[in-house]
PDB file of N, CA and C in Angstrom:
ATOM      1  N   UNK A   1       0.821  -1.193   0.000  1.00  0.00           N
ATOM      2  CA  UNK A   1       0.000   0.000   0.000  1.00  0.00           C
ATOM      3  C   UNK A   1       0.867   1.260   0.000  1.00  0.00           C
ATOM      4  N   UNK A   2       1.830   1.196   0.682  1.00  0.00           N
ATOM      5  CA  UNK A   2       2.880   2.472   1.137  1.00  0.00           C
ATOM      6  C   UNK A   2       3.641   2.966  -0.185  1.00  0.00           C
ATOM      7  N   UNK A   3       3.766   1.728  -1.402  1.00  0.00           N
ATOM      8  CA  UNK A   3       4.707   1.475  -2.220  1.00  0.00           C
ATOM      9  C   UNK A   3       3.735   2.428  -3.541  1.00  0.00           C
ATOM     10  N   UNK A   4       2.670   1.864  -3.462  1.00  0.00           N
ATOM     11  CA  UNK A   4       1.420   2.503  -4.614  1.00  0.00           C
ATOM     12  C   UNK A   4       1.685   3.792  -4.230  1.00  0.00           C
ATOM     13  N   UNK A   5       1.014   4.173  -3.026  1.00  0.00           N
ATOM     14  CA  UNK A   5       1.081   5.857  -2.784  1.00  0.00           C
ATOM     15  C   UNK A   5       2.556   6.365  -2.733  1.00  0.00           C
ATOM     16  N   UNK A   6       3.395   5.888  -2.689  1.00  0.00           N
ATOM     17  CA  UNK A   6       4.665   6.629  -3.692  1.00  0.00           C
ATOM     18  C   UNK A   6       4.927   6.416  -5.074  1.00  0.00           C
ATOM     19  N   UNK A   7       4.576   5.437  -5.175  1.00  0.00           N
ATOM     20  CA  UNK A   7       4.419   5.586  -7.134  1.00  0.00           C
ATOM     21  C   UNK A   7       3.386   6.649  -7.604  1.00  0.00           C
ATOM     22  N   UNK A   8       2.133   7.242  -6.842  1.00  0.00           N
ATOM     23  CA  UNK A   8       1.459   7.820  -7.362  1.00  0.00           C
ATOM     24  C   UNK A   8       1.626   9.482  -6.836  1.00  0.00           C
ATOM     25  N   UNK A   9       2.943   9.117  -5.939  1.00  0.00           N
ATOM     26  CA  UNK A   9       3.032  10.736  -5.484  1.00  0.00           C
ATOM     27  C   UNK A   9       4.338  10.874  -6.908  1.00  0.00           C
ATOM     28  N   UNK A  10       4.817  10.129  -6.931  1.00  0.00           N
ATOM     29  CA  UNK A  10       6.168  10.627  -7.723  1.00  0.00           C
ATOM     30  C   UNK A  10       5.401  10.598  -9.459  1.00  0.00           C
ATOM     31  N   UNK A  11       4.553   9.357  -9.406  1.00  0.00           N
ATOM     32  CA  UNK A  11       3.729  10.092 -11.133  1.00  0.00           C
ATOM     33  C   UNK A  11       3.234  11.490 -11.140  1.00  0.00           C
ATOM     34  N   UNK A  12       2.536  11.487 -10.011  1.00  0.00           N
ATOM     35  CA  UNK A  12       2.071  12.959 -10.363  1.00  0.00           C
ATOM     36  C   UNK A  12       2.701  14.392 -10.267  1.00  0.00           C
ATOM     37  N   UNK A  13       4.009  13.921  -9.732  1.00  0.00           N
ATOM     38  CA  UNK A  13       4.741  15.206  -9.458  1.00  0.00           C
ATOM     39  C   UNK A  13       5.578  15.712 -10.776  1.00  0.00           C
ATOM     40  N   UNK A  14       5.845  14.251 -11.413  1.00  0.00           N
ATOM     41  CA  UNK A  14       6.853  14.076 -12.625  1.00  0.00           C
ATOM     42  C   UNK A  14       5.613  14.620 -13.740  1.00  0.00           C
ATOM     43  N   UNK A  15       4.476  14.281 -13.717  1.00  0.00           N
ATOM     44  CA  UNK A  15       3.507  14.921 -14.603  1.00  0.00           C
ATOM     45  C   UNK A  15       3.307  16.764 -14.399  1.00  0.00           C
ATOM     46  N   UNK A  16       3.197  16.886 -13.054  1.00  0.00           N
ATOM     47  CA  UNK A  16       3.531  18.288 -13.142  1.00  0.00           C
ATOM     48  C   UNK A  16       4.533  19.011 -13.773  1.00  0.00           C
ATOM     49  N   UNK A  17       6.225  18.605 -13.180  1.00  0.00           N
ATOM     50  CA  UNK A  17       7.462  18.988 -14.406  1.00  0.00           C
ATOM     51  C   UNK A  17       7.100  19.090 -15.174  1.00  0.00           C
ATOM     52  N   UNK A  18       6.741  17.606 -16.054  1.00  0.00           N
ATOM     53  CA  UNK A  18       6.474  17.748 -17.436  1.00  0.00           C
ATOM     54  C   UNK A  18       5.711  18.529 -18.318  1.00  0.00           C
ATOM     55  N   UNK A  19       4.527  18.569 -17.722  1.00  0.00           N
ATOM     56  CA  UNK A  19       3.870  20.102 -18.413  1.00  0.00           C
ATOM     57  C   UNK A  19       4.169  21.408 -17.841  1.00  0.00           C
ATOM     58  N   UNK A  20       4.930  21.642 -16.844  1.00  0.00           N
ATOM     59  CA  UNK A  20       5.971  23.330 -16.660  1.00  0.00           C
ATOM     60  C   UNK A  20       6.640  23.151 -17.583  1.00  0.00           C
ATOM     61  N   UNK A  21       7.612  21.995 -17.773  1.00  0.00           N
ATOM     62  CA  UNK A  21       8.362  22.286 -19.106  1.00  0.00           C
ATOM     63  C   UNK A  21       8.248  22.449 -19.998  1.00  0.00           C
ATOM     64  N   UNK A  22       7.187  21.720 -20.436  1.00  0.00           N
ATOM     65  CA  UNK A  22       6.336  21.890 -21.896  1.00  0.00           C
ATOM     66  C   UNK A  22       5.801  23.179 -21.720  1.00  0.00           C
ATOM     67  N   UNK A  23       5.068  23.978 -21.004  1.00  0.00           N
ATOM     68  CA  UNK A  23       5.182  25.319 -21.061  1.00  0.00           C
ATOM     69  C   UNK A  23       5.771  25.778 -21.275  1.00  0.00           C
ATOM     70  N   UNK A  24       7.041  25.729 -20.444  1.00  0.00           N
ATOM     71  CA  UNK A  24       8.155  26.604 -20.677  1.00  0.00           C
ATOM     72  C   UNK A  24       8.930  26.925 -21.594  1.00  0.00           C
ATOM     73  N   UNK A  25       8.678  26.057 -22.622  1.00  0.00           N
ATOM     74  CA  UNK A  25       9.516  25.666 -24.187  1.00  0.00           C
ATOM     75  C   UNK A  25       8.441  26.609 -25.020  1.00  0.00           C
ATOM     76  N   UNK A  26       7.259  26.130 -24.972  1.00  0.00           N
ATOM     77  CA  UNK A  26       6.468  27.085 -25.990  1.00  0.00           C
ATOM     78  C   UNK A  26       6.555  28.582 -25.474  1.00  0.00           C
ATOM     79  N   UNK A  27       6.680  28.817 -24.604  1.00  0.00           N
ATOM     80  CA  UNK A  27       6.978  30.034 -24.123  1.00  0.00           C
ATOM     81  C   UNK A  27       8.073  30.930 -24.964  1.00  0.00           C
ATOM     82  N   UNK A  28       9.156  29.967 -24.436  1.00  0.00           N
ATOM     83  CA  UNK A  28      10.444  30.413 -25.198  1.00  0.00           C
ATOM     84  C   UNK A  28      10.596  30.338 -26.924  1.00  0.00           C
ATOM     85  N   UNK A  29       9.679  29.479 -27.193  1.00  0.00           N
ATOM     86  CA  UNK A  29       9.534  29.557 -28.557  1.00  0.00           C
ATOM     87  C   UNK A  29       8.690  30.913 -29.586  1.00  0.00           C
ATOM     88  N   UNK A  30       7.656  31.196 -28.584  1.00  0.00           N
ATOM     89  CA  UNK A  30       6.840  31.957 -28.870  1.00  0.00           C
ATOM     90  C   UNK A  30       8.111  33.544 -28.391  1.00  0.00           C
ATOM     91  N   UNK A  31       8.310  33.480 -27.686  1.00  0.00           N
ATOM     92  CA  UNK A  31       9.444  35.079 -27.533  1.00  0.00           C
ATOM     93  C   UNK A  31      10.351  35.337 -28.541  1.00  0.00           C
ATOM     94  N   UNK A  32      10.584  34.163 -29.051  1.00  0.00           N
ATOM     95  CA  UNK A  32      11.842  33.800 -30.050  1.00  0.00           C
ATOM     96  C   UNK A  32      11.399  34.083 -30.948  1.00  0.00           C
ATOM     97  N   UNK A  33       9.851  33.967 -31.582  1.00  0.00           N
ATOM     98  CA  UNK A  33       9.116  34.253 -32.389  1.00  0.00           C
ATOM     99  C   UNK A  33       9.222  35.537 -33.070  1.00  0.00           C
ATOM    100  N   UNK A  34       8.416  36.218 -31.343  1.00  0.00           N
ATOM    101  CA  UNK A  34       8.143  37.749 -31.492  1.00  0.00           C
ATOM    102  C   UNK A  34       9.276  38.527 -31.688  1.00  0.00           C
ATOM    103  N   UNK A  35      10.460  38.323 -31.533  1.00  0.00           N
ATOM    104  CA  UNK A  35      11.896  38.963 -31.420  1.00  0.00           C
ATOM    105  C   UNK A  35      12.662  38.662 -32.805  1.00  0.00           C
ATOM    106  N   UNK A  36      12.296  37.295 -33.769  1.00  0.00           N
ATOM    107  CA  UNK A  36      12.686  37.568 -34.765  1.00  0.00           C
ATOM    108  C   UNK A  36      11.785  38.144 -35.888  1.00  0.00           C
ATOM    109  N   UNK A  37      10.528  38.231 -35.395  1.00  0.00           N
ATOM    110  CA  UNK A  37       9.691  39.038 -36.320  1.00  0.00           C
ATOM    111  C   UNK A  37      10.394  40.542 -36.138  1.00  0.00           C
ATOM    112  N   UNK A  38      10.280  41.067 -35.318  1.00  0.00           N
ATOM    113  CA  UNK A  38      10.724  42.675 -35.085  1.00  0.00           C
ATOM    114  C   UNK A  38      12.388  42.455 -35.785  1.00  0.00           C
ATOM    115  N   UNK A  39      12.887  42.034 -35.552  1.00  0.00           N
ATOM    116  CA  UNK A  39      14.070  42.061 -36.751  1.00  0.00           C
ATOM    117  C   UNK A  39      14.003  41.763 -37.953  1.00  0.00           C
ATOM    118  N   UNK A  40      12.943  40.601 -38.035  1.00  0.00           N
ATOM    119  CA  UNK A  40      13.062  40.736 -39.409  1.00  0.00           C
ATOM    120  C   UNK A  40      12.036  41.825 -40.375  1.00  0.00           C
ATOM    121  N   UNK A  41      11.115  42.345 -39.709  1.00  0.00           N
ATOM    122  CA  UNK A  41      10.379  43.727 -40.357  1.00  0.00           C
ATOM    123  C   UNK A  41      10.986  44.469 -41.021  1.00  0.00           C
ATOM    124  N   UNK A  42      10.447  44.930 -42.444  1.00  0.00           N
ATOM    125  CA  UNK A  42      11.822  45.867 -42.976  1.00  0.00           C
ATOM    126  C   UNK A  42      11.339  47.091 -42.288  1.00  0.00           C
ATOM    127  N   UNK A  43      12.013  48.141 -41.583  1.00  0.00           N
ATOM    128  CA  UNK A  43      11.556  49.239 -41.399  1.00  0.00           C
ATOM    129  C   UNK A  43      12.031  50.612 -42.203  1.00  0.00           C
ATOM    130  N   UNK A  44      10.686  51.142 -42.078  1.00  0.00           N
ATOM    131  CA  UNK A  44      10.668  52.448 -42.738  1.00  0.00           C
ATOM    132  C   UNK A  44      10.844  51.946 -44.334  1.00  0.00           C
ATOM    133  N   UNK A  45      10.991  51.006 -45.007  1.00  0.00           N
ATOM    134  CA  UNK A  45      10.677  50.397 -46.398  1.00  0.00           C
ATOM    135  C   UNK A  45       9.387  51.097 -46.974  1.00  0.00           C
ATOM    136  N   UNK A  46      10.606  52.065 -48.280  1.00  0.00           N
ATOM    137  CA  UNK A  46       9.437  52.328 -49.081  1.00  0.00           C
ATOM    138  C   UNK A  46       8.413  51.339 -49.666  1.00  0.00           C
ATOM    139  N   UNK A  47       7.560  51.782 -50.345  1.00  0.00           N
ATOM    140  CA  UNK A  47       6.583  50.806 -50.681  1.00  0.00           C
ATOM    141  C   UNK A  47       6.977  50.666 -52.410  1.00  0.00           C
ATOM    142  N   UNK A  48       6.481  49.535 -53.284  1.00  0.00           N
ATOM    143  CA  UNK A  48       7.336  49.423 -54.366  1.00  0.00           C
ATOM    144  C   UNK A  48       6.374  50.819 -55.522  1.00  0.00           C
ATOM    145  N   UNK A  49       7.334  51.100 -56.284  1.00  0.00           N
ATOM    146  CA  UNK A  49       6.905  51.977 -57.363  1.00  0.00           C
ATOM    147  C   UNK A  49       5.763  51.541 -58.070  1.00  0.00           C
ATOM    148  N   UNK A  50       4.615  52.310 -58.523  1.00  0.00           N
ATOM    149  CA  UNK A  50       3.493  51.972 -59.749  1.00  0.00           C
ATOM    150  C   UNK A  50       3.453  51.230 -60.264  1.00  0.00           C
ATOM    151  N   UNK A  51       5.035  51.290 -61.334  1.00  0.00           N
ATOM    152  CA  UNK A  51       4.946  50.458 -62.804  1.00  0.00           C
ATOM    153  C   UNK A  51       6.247  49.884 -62.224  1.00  0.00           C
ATOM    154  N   UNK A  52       6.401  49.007 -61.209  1.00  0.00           N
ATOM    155  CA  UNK A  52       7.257  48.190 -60.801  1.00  0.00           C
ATOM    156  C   UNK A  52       7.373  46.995 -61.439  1.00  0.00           C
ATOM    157  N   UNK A  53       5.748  46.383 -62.102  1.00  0.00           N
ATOM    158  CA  UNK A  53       5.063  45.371 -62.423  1.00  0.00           C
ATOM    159  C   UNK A  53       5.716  44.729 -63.438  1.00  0.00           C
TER     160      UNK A  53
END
């Protein structure tokens, strides 16, 4: 009995980690995102000419 309720304290704790981490990755993925969008924006880029076409 003693042996179950530590297998089921340590599953559920290891299930907690596991989805902080998995948060924590999309997190960092998503910043990584937003930070290479703003670099890669052209700024202040004229817009193309009329008869560019």
């Amino acid at each position: 009995m003693r042996l179950a309720n530590l297998h089921a304290l340590v599953f559920r704790e290891a299930l907690v980690m596991t989805f902080s981490d998995t948060f924590y990755v999309l997190a960092m993925c998503f910043a990584i995102s937003i930070v290479s969008v703003i670099f890669v924006w052209p700024i202040g880029a004229a817009p193309p000419f009329p008869d560019a076409h």
